[in-house]
N, C-alpha and C. Protein backbone atom coordinates (compact mmCIF):
# COMPACT_ATOMS: atom_id res chain seq x y z
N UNK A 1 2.29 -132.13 1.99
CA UNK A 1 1.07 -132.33 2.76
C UNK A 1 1.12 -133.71 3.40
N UNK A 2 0.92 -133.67 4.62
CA UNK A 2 1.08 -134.82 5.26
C UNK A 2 -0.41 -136.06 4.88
N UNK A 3 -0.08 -137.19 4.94
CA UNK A 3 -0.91 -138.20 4.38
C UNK A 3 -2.71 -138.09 5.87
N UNK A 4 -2.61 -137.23 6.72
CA UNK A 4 -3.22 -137.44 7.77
C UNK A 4 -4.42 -136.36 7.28
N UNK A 5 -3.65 -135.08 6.86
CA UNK A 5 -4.34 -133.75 6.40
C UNK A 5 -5.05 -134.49 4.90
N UNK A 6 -4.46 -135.39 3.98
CA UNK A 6 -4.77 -135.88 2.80
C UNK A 6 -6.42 -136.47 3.22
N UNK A 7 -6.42 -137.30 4.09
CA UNK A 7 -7.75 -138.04 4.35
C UNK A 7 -8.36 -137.17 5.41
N UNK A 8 -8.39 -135.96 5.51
CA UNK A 8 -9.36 -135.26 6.57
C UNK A 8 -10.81 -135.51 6.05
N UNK A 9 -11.31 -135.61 6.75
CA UNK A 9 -13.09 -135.97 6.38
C UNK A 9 -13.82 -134.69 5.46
N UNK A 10 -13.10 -133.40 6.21
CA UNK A 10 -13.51 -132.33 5.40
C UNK A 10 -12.56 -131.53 4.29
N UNK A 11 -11.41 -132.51 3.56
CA UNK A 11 -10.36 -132.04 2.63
C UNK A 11 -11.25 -131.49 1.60
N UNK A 12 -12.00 -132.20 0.89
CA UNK A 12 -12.66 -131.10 -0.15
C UNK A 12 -13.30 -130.17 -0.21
N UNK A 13 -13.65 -129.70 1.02
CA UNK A 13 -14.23 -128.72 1.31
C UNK A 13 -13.34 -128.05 1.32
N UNK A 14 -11.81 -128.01 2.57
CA UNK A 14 -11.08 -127.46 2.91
C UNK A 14 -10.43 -126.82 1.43
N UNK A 15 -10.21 -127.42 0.70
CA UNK A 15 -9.67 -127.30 -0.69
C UNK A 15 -10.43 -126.40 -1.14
N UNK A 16 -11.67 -126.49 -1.44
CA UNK A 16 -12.73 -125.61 -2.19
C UNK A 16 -12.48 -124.25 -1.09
N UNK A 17 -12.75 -123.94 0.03
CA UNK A 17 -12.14 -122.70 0.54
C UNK A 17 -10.90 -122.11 0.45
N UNK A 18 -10.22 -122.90 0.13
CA UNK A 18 -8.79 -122.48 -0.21
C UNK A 18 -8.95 -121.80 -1.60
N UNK A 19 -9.18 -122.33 -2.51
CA UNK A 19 -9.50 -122.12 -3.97
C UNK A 19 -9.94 -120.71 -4.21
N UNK A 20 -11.26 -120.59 -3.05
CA UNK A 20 -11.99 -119.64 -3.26
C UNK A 20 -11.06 -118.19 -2.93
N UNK A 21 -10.59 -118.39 -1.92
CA UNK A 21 -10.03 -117.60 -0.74
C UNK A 21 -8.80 -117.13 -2.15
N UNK A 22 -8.40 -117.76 -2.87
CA UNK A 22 -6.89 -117.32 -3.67
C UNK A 22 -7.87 -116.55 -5.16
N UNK A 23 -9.31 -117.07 -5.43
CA UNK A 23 -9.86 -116.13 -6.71
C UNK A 23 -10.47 -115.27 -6.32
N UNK A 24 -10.99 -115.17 -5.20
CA UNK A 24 -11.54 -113.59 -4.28
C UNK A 24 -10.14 -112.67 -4.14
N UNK A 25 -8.67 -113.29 -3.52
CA UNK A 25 -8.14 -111.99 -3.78
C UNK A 25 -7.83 -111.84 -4.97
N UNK A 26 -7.57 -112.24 -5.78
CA UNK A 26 -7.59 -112.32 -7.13
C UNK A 26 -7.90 -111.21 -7.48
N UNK A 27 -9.50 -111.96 -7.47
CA UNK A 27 -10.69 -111.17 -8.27
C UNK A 27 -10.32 -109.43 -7.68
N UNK A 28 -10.24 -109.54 -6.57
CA UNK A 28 -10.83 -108.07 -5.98
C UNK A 28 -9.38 -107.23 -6.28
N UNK A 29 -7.96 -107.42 -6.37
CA UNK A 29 -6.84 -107.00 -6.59
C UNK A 29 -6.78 -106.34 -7.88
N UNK A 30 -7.41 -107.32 -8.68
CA UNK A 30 -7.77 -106.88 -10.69
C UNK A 30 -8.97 -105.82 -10.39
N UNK A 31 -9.68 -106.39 -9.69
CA UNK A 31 -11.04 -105.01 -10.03
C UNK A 31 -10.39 -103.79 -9.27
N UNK A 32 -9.41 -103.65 -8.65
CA UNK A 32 -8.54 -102.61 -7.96
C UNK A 32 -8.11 -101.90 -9.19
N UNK A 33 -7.68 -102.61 -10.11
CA UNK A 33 -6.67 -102.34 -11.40
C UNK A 33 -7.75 -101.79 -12.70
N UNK A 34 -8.48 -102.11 -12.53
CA UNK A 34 -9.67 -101.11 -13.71
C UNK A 34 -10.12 -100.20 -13.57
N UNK A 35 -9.93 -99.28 -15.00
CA UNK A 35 -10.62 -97.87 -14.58
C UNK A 35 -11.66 -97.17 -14.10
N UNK A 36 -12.89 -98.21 -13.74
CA UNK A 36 -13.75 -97.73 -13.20
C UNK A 36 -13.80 -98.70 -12.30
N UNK A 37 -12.91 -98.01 -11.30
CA UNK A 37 -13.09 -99.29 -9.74
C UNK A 37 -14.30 -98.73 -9.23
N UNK A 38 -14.52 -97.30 -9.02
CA UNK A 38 -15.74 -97.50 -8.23
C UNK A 38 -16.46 -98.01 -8.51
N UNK A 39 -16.86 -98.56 -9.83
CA UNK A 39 -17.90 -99.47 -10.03
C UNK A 39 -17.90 -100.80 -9.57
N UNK A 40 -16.84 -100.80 -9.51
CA UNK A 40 -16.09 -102.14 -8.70
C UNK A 40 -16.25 -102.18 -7.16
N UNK A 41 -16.43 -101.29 -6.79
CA UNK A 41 -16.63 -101.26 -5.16
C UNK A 41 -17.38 -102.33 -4.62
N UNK A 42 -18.60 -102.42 -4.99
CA UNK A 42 -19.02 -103.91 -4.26
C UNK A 42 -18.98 -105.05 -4.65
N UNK A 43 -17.98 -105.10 -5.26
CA UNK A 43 -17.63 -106.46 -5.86
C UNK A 43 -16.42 -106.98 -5.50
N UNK A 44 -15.63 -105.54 -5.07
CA UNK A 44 -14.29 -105.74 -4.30
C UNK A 44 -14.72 -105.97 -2.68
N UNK A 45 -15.71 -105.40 -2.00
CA UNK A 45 -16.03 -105.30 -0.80
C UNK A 45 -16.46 -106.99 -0.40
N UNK A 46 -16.97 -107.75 -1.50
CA UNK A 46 -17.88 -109.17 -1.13
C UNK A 46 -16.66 -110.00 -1.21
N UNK A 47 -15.40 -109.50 -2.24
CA UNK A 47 -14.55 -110.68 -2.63
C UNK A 47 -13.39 -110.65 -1.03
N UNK A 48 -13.62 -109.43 -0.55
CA UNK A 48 -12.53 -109.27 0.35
C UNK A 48 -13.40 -110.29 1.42
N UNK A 49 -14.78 -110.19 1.67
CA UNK A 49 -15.45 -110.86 2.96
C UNK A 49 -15.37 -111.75 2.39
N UNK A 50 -15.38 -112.32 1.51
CA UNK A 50 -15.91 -114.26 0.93
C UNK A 50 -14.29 -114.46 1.05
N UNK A 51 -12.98 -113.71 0.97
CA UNK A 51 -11.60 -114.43 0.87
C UNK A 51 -11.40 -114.47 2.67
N UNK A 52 -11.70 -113.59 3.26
CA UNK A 52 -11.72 -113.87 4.68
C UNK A 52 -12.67 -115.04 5.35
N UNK A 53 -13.79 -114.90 4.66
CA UNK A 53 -14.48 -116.08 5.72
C UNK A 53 -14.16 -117.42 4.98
N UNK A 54 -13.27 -117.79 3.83
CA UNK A 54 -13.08 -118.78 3.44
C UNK A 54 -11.88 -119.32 4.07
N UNK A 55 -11.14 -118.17 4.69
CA UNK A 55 -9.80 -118.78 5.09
C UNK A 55 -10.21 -119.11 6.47
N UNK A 56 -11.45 -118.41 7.14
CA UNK A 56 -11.75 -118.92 8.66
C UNK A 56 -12.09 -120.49 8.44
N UNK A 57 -12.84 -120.79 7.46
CA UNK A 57 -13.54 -121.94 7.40
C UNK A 57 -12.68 -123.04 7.16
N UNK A 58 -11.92 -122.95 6.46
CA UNK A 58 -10.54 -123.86 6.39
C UNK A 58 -10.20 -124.10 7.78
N UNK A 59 -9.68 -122.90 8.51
CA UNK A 59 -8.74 -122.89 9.82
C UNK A 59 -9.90 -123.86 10.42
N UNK A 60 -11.08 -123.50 10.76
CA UNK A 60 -11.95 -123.96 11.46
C UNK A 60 -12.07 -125.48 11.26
N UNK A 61 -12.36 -125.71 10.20
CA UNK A 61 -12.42 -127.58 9.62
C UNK A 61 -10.96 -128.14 9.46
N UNK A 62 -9.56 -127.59 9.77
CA UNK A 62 -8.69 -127.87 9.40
C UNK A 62 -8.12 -128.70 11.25
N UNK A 63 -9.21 -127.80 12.09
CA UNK A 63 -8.79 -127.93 13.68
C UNK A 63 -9.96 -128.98 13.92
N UNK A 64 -10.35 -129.22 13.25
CA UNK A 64 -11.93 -129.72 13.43
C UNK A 64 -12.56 -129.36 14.72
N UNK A 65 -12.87 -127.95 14.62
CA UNK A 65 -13.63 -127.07 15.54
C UNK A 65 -15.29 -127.88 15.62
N UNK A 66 -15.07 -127.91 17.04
CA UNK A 66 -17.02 -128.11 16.77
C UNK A 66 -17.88 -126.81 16.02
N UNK A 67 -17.30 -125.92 16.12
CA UNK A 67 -18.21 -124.23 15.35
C UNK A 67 -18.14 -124.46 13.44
N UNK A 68 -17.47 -125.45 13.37
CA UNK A 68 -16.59 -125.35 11.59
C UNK A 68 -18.05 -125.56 10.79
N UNK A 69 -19.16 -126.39 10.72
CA UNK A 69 -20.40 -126.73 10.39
C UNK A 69 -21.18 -124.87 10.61
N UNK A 70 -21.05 -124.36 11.35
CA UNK A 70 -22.17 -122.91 11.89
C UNK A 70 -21.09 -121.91 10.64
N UNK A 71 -19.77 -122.00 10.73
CA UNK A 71 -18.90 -121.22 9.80
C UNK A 71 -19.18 -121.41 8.13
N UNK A 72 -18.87 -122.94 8.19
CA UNK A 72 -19.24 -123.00 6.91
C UNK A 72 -20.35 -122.87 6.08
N UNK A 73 -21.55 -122.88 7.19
CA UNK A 73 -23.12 -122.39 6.79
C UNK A 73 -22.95 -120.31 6.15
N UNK A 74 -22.13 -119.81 6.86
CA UNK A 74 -22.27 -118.28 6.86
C UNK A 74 -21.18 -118.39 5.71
N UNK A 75 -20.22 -119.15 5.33
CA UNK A 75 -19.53 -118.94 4.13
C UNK A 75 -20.46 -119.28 2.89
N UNK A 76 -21.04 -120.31 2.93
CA UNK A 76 -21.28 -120.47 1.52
C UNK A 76 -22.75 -119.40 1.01
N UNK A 77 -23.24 -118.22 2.42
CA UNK A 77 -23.78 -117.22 2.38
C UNK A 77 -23.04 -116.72 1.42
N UNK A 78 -21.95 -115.97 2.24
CA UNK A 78 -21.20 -114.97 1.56
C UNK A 78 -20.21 -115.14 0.28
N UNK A 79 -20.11 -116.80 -0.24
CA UNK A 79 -19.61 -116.93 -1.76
C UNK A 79 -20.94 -117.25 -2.31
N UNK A 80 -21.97 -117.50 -1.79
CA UNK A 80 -23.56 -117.52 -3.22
C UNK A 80 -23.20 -115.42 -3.18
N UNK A 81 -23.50 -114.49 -2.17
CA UNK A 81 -22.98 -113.34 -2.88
C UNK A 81 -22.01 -112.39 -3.56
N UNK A 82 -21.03 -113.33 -3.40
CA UNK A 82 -20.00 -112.72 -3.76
C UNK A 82 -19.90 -113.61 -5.11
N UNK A 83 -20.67 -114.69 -5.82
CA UNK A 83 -20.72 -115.27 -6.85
C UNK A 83 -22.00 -114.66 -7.83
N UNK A 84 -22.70 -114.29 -7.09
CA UNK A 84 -23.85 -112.94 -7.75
C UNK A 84 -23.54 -111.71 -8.13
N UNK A 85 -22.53 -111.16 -7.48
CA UNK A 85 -22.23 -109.83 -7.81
C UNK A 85 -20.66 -110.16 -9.16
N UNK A 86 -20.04 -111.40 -8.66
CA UNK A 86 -19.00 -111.17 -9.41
C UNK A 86 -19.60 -111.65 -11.06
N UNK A 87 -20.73 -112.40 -10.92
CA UNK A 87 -21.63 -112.69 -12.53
C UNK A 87 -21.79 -111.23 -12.88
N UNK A 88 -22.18 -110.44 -12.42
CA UNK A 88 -22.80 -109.18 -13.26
C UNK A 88 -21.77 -108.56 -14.41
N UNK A 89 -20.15 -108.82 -13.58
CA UNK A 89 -18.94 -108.69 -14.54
C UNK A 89 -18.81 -109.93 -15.30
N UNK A 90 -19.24 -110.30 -15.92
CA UNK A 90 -18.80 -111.58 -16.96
C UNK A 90 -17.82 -111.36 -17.89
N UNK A 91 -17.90 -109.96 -18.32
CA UNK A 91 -17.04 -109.93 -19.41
C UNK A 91 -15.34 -109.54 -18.51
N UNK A 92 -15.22 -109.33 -17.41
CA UNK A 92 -13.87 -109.50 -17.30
C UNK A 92 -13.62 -110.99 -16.36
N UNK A 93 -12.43 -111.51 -16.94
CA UNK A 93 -12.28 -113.12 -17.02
C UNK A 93 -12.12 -112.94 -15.27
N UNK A 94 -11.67 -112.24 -14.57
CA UNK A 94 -11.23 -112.62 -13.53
C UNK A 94 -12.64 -112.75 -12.59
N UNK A 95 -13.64 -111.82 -12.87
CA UNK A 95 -14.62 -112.16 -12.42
C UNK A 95 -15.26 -113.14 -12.41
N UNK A 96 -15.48 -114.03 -13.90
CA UNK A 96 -16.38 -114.78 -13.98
C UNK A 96 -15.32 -116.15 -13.90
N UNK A 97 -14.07 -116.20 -13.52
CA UNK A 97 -13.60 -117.63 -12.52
C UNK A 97 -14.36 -117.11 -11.01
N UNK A 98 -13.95 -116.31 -10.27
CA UNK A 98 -14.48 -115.67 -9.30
C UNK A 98 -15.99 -116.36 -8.77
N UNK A 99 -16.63 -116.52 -9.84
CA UNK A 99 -17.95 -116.52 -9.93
C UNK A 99 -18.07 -118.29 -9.52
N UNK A 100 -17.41 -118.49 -10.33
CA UNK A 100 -17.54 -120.05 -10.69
C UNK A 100 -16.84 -120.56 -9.47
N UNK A 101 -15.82 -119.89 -9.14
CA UNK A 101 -15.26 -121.00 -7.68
C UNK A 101 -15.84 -120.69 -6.48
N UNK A 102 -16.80 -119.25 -6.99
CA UNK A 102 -17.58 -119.34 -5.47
C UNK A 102 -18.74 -120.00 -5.41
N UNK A 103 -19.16 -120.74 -6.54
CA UNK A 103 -20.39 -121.77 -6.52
C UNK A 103 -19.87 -122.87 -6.19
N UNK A 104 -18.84 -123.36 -6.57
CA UNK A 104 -18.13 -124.56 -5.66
C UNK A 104 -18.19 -124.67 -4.27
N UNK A 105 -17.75 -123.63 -4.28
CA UNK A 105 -17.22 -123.42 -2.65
C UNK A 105 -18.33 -123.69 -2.08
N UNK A 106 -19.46 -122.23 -2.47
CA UNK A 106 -20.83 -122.51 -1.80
C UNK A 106 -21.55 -123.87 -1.31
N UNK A 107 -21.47 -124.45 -3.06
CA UNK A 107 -21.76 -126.13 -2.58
C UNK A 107 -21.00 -126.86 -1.60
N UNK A 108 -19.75 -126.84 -1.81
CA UNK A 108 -19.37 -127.57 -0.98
C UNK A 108 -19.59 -127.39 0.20
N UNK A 109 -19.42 -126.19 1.17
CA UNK A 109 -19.45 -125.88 2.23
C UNK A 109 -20.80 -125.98 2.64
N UNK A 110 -22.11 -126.26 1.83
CA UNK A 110 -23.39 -126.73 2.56
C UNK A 110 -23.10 -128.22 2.39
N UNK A 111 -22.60 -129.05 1.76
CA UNK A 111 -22.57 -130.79 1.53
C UNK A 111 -21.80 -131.03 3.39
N UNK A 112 -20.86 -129.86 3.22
CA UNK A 112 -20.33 -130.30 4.49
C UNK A 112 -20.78 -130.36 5.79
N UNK A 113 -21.55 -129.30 5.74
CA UNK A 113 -22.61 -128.53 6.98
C UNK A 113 -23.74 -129.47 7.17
N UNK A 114 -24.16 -130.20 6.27
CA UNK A 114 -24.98 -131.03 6.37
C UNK A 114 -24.61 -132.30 7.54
């Protein structure tokens, strides 16, 4: 990683979407793998949108888009839900990291938007 990308104004954020973006597919790949996926269905459906709009939000703050602030407002939407639905599974572990890095994320991505 180059020392330029190291001091980006928005690296911890960028980081925290990254994070998120690798335990959403995660998450949603394992809930693929349990026997009652359909129950899993909307929990796989939020992790697939919260791993996509986390990787926009990166790209976006990584170009330092003037839009990256309006993106990262609609991400930390969609990881506060995709961190609600993945709590309801607590008892499988992959969920409840899931859970927890999408409250990061969430935060972070409003500290940034601010």
């Amino acid at each position: 990683m180059s020392s330029a990308l190291q001091n980006s104004k928005y690296q911890s954020c960028i980081d925290a979407c990254n994070d998120c973006f690798e335990a959403c597919e995660f998450c949603a790949t394992e809930c693929l793998r349990e026997e009652e996926v359909k129950m899993m269905s909307k929990c796989i459906q939020l992790c697939l949108d919260c791993a996509n709009i986390c990787v926009t939000a990166s790209q976006f703050m990584s170009r330092d888009s003037e839009y990256a602030k309006q993106i990262c407002n609609v991400c930390a939407d969609v990881c506060d839900a995709c961190g609600v639905e993945c709590e309801k599974h607590q008892t499988m572990e992959h969920c409840k990291q899931c859970a927890q890095t999408c409250r990061k994320c969430a935060s972070e991505c409003r500290k940034m938007a601010r």
